[in-house]
C-alpha atoms as a PDB file:
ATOM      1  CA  UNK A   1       0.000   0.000   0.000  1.00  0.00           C
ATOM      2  CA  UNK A   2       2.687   2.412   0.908  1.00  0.00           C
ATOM      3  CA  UNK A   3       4.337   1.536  -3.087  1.00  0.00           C
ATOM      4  CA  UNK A   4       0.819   2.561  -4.210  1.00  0.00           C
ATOM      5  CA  UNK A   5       0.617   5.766  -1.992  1.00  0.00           C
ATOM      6  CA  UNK A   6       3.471   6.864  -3.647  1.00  0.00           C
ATOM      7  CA  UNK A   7       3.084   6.563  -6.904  1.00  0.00           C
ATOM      8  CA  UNK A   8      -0.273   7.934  -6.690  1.00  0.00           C
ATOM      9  CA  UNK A   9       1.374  11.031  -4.956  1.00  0.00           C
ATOM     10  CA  UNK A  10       4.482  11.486  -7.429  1.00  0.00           C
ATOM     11  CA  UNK A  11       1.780  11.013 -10.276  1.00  0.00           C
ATOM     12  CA  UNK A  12       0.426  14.779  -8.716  1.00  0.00           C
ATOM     13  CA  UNK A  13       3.804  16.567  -9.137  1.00  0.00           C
ATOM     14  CA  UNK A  14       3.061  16.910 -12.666  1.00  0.00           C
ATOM     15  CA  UNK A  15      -0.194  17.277 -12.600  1.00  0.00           C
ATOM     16  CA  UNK A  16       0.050  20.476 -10.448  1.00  0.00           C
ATOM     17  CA  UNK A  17       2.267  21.865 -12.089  1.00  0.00           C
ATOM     18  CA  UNK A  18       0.198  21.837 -15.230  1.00  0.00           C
ATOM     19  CA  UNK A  19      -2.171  23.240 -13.442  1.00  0.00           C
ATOM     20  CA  UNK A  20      -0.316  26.124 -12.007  1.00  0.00           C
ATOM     21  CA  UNK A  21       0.933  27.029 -15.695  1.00  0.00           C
ATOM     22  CA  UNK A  22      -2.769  27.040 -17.466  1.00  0.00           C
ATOM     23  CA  UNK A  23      -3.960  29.228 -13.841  1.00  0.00           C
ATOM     24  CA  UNK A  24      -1.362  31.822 -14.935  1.00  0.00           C
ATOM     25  CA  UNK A  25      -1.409  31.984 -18.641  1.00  0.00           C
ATOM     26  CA  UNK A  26      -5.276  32.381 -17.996  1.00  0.00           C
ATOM     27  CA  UNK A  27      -5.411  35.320 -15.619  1.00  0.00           C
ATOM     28  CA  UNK A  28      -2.545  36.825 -17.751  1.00  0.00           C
ATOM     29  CA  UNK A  29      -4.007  36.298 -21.314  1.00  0.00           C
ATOM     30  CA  UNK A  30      -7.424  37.573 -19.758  1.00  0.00           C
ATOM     31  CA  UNK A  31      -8.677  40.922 -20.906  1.00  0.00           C
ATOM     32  CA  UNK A  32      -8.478  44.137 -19.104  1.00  0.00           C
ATOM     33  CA  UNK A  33      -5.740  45.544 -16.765  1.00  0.00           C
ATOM     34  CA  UNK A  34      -5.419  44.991 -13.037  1.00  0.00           C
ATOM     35  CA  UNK A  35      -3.843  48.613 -12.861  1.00  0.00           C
ATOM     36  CA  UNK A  36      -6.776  50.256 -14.358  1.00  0.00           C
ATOM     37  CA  UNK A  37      -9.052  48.801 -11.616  1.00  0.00           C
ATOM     38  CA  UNK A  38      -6.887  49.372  -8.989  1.00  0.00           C
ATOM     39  CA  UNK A  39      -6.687  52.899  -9.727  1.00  0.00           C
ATOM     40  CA  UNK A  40      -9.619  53.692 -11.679  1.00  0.00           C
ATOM     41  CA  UNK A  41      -9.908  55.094 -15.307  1.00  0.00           C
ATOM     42  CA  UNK A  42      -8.903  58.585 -14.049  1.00  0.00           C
ATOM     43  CA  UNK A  43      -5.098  57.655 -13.804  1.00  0.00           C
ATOM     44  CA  UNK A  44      -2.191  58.908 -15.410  1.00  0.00           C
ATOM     45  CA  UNK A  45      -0.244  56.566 -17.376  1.00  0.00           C
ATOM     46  CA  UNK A  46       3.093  57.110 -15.456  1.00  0.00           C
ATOM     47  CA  UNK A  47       0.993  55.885 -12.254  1.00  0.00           C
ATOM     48  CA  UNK A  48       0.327  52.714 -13.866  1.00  0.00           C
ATOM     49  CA  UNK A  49       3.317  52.271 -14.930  1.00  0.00           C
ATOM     50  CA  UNK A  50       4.450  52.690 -11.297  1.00  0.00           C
ATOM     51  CA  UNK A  51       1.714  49.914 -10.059  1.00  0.00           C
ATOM     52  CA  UNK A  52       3.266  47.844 -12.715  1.00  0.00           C
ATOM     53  CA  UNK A  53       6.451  47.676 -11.675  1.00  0.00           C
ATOM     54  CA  UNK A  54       5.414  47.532  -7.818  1.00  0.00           C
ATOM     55  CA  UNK A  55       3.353  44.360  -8.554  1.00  0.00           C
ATOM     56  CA  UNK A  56       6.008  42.968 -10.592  1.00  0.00           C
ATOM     57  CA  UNK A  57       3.738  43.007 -14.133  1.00  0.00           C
ATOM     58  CA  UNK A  58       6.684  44.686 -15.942  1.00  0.00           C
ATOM     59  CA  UNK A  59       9.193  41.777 -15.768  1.00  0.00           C
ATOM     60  CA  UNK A  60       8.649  39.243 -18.859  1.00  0.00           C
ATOM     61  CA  UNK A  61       6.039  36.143 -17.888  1.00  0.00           C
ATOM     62  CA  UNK A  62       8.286  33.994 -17.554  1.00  0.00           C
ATOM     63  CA  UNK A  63      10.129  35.184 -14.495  1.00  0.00           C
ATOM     64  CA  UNK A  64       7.031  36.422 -13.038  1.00  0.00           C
ATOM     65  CA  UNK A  65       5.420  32.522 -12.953  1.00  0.00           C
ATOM     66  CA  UNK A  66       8.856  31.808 -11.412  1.00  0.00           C
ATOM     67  CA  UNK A  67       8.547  34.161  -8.612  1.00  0.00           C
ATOM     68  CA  UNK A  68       5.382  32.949  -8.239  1.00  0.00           C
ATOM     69  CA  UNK A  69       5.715  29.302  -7.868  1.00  0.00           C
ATOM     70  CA  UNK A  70       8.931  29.892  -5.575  1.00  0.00           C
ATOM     71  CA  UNK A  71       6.777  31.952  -2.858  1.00  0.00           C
ATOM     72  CA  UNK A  72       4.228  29.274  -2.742  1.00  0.00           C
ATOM     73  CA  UNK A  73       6.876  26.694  -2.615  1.00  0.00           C
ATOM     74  CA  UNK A  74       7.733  28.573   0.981  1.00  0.00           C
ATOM     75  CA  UNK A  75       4.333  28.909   1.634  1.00  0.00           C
ATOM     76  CA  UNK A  76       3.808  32.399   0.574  1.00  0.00           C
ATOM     77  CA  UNK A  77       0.197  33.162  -0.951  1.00  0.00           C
ATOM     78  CA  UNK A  78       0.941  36.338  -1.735  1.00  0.00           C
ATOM     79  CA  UNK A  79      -0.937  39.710  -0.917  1.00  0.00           C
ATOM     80  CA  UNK A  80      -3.892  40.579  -2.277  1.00  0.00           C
ATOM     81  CA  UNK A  81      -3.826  43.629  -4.606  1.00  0.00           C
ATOM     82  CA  UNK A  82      -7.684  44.344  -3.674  1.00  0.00           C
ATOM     83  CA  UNK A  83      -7.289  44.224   0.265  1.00  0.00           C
ATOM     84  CA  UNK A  84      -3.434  44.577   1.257  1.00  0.00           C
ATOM     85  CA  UNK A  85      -4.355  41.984   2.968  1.00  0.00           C
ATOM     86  CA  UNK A  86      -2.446  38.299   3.266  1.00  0.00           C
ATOM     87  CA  UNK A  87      -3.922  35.525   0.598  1.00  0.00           C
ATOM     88  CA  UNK A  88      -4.063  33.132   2.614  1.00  0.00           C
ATOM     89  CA  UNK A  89      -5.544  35.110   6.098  1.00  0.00           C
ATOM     90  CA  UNK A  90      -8.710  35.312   3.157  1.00  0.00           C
ATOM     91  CA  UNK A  91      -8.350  31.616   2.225  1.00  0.00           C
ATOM     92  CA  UNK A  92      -8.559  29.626   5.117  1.00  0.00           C
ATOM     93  CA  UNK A  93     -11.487  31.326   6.755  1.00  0.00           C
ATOM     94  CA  UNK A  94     -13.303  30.809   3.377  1.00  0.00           C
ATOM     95  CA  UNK A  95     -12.355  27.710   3.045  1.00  0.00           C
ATOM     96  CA  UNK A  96     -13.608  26.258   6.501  1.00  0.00           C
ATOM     97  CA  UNK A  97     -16.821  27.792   5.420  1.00  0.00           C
ATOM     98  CA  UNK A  98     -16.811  25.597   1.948  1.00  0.00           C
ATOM     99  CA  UNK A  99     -16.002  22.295   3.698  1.00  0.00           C
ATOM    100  CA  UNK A 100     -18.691  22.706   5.902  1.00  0.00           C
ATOM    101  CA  UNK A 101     -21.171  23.864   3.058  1.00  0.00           C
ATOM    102  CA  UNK A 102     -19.516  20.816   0.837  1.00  0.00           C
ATOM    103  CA  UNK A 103     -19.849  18.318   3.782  1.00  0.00           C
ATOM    104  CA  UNK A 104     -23.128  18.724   4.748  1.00  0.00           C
ATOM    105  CA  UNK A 105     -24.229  18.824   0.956  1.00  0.00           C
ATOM    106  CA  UNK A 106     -22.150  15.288   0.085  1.00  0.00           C
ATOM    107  CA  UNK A 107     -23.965  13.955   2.902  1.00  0.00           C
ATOM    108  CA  UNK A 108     -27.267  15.047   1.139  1.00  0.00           C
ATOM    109  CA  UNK A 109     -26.468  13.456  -1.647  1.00  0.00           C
ATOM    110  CA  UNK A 110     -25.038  10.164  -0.212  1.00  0.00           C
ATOM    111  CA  UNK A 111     -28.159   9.797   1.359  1.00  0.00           C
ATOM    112  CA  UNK A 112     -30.177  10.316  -1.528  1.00  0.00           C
ATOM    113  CA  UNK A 113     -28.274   8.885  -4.168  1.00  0.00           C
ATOM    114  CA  UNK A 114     -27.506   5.793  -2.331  1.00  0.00           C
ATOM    115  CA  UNK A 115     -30.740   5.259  -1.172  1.00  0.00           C
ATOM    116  CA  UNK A 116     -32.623   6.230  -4.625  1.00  0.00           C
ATOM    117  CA  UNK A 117     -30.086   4.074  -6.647  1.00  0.00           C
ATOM    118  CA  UNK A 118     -30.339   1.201  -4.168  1.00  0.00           C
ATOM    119  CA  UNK A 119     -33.904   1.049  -4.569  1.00  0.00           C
ATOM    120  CA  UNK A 120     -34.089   2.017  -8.479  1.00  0.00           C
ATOM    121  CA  UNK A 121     -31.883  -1.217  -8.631  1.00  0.00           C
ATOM    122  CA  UNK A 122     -33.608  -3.742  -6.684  1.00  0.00           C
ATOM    123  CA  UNK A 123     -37.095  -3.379  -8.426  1.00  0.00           C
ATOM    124  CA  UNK A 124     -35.747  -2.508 -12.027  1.00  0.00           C
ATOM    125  CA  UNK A 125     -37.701  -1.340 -14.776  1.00  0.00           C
ATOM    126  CA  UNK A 126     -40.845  -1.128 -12.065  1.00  0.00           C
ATOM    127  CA  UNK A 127     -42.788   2.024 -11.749  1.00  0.00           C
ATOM    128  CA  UNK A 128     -40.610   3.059  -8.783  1.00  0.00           C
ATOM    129  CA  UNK A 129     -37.299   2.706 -11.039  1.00  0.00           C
ATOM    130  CA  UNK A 130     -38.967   4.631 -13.571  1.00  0.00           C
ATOM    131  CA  UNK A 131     -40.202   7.395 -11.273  1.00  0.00           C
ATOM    132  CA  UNK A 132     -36.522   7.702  -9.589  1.00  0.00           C
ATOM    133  CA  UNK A 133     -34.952   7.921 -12.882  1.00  0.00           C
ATOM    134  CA  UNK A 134     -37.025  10.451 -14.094  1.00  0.00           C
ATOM    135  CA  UNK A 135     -36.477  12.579 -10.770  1.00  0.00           C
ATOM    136  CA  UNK A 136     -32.729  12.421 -10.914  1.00  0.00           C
ATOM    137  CA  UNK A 137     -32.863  13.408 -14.342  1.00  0.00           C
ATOM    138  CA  UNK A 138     -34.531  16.093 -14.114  1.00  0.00           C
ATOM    139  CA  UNK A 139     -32.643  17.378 -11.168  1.00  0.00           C
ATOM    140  CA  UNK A 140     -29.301  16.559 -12.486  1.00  0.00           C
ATOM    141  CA  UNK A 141     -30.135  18.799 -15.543  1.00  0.00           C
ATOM    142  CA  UNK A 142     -31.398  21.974 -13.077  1.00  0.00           C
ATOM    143  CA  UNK A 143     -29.233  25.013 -13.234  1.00  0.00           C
ATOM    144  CA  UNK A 144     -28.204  25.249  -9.704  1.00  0.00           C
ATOM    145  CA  UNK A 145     -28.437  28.816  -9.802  1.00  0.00           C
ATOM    146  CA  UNK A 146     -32.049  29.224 -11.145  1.00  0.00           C
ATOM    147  CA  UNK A 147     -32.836  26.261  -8.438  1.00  0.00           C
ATOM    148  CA  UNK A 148     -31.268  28.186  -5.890  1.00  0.00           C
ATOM    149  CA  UNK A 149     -33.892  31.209  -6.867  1.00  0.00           C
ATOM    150  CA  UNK A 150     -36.702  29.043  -6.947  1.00  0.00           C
ATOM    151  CA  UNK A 151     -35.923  27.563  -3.478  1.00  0.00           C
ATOM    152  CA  UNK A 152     -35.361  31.175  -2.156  1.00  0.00           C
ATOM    153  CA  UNK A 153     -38.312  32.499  -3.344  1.00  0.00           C
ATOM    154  CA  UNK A 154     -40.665  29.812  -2.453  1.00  0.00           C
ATOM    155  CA  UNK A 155     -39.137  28.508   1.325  1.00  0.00           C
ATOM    156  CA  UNK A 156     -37.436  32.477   2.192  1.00  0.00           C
ATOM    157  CA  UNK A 157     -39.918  34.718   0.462  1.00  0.00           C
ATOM    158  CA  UNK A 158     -42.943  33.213   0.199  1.00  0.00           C
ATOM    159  CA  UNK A 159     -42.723  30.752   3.319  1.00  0.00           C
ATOM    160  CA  UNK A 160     -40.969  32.815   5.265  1.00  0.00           C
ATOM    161  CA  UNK A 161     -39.524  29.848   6.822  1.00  0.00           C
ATOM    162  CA  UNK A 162     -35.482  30.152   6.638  1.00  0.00           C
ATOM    163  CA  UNK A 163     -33.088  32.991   6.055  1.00  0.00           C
ATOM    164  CA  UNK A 164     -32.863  34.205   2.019  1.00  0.00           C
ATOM    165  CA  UNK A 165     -28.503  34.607   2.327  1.00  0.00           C
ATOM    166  CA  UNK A 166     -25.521  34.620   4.280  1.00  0.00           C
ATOM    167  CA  UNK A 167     -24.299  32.413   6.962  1.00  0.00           C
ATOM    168  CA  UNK A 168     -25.610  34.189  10.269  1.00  0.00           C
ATOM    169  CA  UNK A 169     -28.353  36.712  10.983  1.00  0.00           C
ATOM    170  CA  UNK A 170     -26.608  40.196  11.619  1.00  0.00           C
ATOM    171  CA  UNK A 171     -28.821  40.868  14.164  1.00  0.00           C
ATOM    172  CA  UNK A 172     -28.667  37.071  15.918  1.00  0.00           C
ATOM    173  CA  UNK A 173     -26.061  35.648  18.398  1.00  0.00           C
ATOM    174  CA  UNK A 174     -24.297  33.265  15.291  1.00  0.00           C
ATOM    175  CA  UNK A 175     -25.182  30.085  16.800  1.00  0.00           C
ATOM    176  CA  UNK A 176     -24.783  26.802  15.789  1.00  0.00           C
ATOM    177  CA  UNK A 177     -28.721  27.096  15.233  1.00  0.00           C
ATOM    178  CA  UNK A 178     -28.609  30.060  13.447  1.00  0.00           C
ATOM    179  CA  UNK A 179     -26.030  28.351  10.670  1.00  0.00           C
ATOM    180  CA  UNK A 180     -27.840  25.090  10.511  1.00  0.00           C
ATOM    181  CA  UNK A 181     -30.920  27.074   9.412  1.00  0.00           C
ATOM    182  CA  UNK A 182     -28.845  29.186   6.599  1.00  0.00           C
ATOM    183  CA  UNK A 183     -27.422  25.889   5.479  1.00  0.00           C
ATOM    184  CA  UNK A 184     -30.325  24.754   4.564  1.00  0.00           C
ATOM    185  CA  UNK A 185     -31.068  25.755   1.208  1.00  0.00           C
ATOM    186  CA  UNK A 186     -27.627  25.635  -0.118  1.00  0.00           C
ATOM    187  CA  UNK A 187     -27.126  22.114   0.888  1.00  0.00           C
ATOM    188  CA  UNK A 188     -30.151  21.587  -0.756  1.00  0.00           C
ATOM    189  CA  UNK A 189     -28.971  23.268  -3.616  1.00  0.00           C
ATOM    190  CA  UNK A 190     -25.709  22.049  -3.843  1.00  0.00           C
ATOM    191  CA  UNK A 191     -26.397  18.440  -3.455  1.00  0.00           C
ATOM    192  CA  UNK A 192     -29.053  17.919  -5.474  1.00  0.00           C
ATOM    193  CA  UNK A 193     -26.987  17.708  -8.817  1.00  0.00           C
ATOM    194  CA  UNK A 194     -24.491  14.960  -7.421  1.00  0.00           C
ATOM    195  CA  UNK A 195     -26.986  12.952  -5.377  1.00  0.00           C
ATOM    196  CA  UNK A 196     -28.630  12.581  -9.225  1.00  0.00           C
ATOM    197  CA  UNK A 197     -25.311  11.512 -10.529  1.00  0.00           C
ATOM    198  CA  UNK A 198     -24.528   9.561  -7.629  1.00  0.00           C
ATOM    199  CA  UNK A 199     -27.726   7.439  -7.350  1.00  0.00           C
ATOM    200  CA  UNK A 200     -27.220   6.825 -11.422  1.00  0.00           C
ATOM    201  CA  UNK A 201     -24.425   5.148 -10.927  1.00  0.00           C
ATOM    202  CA  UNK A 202     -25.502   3.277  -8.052  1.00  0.00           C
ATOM    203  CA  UNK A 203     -27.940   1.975 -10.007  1.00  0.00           C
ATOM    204  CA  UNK A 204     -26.210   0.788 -12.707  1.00  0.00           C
ATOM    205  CA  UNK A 205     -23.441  -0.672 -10.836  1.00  0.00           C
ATOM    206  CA  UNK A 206     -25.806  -2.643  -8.557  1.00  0.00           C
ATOM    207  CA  UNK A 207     -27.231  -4.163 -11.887  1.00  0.00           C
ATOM    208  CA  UNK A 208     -24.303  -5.153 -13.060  1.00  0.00           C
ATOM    209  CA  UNK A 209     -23.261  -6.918  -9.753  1.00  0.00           C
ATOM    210  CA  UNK A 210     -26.317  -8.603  -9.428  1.00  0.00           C
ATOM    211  CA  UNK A 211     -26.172  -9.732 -13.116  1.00  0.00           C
ATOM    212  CA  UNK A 212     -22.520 -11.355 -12.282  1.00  0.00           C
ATOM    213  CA  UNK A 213     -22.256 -15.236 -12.395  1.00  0.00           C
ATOM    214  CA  UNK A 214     -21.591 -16.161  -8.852  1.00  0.00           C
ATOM    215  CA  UNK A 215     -24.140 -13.922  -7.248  1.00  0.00           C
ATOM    216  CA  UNK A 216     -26.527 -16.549  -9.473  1.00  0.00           C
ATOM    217  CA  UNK A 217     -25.200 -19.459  -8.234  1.00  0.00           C
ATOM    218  CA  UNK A 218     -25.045 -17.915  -4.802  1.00  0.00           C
ATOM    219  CA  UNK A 219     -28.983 -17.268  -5.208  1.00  0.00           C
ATOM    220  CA  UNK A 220     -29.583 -20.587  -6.860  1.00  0.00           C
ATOM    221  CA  UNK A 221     -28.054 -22.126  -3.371  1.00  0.00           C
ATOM    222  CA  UNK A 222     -30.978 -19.894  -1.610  1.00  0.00           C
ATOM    223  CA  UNK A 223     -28.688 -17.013  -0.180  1.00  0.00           C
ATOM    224  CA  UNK A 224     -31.108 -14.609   1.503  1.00  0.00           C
ATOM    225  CA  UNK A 225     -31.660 -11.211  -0.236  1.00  0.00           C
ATOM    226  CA  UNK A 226     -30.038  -9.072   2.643  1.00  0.00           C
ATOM    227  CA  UNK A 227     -26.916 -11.390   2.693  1.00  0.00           C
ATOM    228  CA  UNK A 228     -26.677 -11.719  -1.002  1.00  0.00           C
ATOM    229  CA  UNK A 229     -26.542  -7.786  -1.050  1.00  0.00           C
ATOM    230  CA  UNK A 230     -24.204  -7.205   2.053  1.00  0.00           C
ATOM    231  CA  UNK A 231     -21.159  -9.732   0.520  1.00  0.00           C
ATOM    232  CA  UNK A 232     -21.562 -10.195  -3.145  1.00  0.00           C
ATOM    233  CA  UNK A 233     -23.350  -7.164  -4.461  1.00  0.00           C
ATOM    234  CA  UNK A 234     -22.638  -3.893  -2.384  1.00  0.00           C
ATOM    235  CA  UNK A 235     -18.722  -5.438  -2.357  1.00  0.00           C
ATOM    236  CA  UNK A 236     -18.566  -5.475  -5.834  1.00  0.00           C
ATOM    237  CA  UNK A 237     -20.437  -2.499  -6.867  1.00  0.00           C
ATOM    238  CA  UNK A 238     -18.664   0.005  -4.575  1.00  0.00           C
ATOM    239  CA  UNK A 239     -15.342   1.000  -6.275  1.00  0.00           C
ATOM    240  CA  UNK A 240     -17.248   2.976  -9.147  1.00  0.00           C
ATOM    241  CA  UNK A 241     -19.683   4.073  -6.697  1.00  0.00           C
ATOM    242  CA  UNK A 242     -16.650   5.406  -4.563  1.00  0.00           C
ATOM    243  CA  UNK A 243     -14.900   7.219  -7.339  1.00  0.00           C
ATOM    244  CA  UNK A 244     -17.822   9.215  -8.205  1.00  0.00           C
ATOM    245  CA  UNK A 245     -18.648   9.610  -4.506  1.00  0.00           C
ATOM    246  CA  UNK A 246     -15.023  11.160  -4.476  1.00  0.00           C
ATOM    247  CA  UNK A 247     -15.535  13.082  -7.835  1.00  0.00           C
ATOM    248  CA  UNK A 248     -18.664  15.150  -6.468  1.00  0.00           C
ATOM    249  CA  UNK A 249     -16.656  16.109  -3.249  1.00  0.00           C
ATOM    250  CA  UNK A 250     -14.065  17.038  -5.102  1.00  0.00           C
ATOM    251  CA  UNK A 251     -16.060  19.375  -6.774  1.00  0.00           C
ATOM    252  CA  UNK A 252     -17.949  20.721  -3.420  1.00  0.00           C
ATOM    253  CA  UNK A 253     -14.786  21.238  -1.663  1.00  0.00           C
ATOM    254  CA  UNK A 254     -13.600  23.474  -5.023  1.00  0.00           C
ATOM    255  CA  UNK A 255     -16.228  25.527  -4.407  1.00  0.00           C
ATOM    256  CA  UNK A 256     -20.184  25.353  -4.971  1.00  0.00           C
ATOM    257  CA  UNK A 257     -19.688  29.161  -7.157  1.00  0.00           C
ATOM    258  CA  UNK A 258     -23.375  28.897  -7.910  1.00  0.00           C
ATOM    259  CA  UNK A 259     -24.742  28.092  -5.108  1.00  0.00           C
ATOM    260  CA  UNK A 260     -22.328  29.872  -2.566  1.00  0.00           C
ATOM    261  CA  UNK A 261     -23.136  33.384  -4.812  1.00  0.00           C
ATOM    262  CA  UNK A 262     -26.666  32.779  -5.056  1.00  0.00           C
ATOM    263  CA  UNK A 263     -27.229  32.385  -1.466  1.00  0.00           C
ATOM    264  CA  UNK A 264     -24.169  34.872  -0.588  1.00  0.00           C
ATOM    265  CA  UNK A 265     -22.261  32.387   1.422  1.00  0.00           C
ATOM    266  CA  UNK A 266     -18.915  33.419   1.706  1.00  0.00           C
ATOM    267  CA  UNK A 267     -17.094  30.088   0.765  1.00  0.00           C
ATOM    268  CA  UNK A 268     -14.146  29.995  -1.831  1.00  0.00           C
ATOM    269  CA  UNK A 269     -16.788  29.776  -4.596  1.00  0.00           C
ATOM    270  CA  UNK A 270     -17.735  33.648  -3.598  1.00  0.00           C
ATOM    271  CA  UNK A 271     -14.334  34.695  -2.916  1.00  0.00           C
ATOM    272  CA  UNK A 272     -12.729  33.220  -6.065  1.00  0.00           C
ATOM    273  CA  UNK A 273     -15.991  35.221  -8.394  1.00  0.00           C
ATOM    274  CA  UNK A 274     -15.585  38.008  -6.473  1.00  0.00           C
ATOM    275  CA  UNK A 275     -12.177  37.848  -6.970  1.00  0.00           C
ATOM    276  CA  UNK A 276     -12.555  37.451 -10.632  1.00  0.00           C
ATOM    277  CA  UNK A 277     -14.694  40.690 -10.475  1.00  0.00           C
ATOM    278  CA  UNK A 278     -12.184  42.538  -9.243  1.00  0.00           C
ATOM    279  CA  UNK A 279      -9.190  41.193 -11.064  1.00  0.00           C
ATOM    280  CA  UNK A 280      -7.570  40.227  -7.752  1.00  0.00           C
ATOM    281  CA  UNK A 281      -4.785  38.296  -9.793  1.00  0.00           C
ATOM    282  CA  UNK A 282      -2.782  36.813  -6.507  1.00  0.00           C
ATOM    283  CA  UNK A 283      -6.392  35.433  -5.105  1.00  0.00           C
ATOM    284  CA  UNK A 284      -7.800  34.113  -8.083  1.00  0.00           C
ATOM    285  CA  UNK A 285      -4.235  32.145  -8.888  1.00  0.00           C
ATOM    286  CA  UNK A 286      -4.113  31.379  -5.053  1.00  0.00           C
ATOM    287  CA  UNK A 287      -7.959  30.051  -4.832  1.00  0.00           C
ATOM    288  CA  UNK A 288      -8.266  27.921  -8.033  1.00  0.00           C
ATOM    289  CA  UNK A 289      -4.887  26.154  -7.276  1.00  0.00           C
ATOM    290  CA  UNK A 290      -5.910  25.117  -4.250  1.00  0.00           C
ATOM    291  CA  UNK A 291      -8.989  24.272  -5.436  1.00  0.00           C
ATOM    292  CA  UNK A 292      -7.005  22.192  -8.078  1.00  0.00           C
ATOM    293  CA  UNK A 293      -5.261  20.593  -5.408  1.00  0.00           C
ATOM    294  CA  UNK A 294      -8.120  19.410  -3.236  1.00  0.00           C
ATOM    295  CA  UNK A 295      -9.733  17.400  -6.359  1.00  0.00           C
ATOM    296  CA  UNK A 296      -6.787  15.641  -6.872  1.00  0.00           C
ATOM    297  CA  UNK A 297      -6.157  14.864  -3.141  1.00  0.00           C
ATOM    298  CA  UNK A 298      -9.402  13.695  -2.898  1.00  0.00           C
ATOM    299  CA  UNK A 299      -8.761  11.356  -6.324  1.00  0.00           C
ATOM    300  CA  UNK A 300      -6.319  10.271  -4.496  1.00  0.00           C
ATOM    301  CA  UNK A 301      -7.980   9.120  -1.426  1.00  0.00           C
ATOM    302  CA  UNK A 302     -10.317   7.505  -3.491  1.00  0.00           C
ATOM    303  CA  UNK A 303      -7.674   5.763  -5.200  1.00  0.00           C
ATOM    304  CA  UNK A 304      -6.511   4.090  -1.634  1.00  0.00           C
ATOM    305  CA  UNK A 305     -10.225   3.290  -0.883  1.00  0.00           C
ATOM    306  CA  UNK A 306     -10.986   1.442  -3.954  1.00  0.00           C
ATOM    307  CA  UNK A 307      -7.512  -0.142  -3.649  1.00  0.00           C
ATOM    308  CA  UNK A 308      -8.398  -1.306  -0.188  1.00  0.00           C
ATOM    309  CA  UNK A 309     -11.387  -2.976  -2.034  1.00  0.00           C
ATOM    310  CA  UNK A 310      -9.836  -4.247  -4.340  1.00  0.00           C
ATOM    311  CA  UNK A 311      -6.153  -5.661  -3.991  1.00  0.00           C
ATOM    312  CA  UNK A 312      -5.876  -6.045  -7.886  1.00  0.00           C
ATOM    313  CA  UNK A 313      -5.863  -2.045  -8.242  1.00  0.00           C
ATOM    314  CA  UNK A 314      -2.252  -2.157  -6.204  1.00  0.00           C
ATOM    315  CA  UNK A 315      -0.504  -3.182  -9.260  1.00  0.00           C
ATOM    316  CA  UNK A 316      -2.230  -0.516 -12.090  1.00  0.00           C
END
């Protein structure tokens, strides 16, 4: 296992480093100039010129992605040119904010699409099955954002029954109640999409264990249902259930953008567009690499569960 840790790990050096190089082309090939929103349109020319060359935009591309990747290599984030203030002092708060958002909402989903799949499996091709399928469908092809403003205007506005935005009241105390209740309807929002993806796949790989050869002759030996389930067919269907499992968090933990703007929750999602708005260069690069590096920590976590599984998977 610890062979297959590290290769799995060395196989991310790479990786990253692609990543870092498209996350700086991108901001520096996008349109518009940092100094002009910085200063405004009002500025002299010789003023931007000065910003330049105090944010280190005059020196050629090359030498600025190597200063770059040398301060994060010592754990330097950078400042941001919005704020003044440290990268990663805006990070990590945001951050804790997005793993709860993203763990409550993968929870959601692993509940529904587990459940859902589970059952669209067991009675296939029934009206239940048919009904699920539907549902999913129709969920995993809602906009998040225009099902975040449906669920806002009929639970918030119309209801009156939870809080429209934000993560506390302004007026309240901040309590663990008062969260739970604004959590609601992004977690709602959020893991609606991935529980339909997840219980999908459940679905079809429960199928296809159940259609294997020895889970027939274990049933033609008169194995009950329940233990037929627990050791041949939940066994064998879980490693593609796991890596989409993993997949979807990946994604929450990068961020829910949609949902975390709609509902103005101030995750990395709402930091990284706000960032975007304001062409807050050292955030944006800062945010979407780790964002970047999150997925692929989570693939590889994955990767160790479905090898744990599955022994074979060692030597790929």
């Amino acid at each position: 296992m610890r062979g297959f840790l590290l290769r799995r790990l060395a196989a991310l050096v790479p990786v990253l480093i692609g990543v870092s190089v498209v996350i700086f082309l991108l901001m520096h090939l996008a349109p518009g100039d940092v100094t002009t929103t910085l200063l405004g349109p009002q500025a002299t020319e010789a003023d931007r010129v000065a910003l330049r060359r105090t944010l280190g935009l005059d020196q050629p591309v090359p030498a600025q992605y190597a200063r770059w990747v040398a301060r994060i290599a010592e754990g330097d984030l950078g400042t941001s040119v919005a704020t003044s203030r440290p990268v990663a002092a805006l990070i990590v708060p945001r951050f804790l904010n997005t793993a709860l958002l993203a763990a409550a909402s993968l929870a959601l989903a692993m509940a529904i699409g587990y459940g859902a799949g589970l059952l669209a499996a067991l009675r296939p091709r029934s009206v239940l099955d048919r009904v699920l399928t539907g549902v999913t469908l129709l969920f995993g092809s809602t906009p998040p954002f225009w099902l975040g403003l449906v669920l806002v205007l009929f639970f918030a506005l119309r209801l009156r029954w939870l809080p429209v935005s934000g993560m506390t009241d302004m007026a309240g105390e901040g309590g663990v109640l008062d969260v739970a209740r604004h959590l609601v309807l992004p977690t709602v929002t959020t893991a609606l999409g991935p529980a339909a993806i997840i219980t999908r796949l459940v679905r079809s790989s429960v199928l296809e264990a159940i259609g294997r050869p020895h889970v027939r002759v274990a049933r033609a030996k008169g194995l009950g249902r329940g233990a037929l389930l627990r050791r041949h067919v939940i066994l064998n269907a879980l490693p593609p259930i796991m890596t989409i499992t993993g997949l979807q968090l990946g994604y929450l933990l990068g961020g829910a953008l949609f949902s975390e703007v709609v509902f103005a929750w101030p995750g990395l999602g709402s930091l990284l567009y706000d960032s975007i708005t304001a062409r807050d260069t050292p955030v944006v690069q800062a945010t979407t690499l780790l964002i970047a590096l999150l997925f692929v920590l989570v693939n590889v976590l994955v990767d160790l569960v479905n090898a744990a599984l599955d022994p074979r998977l060692k030597e790929s």
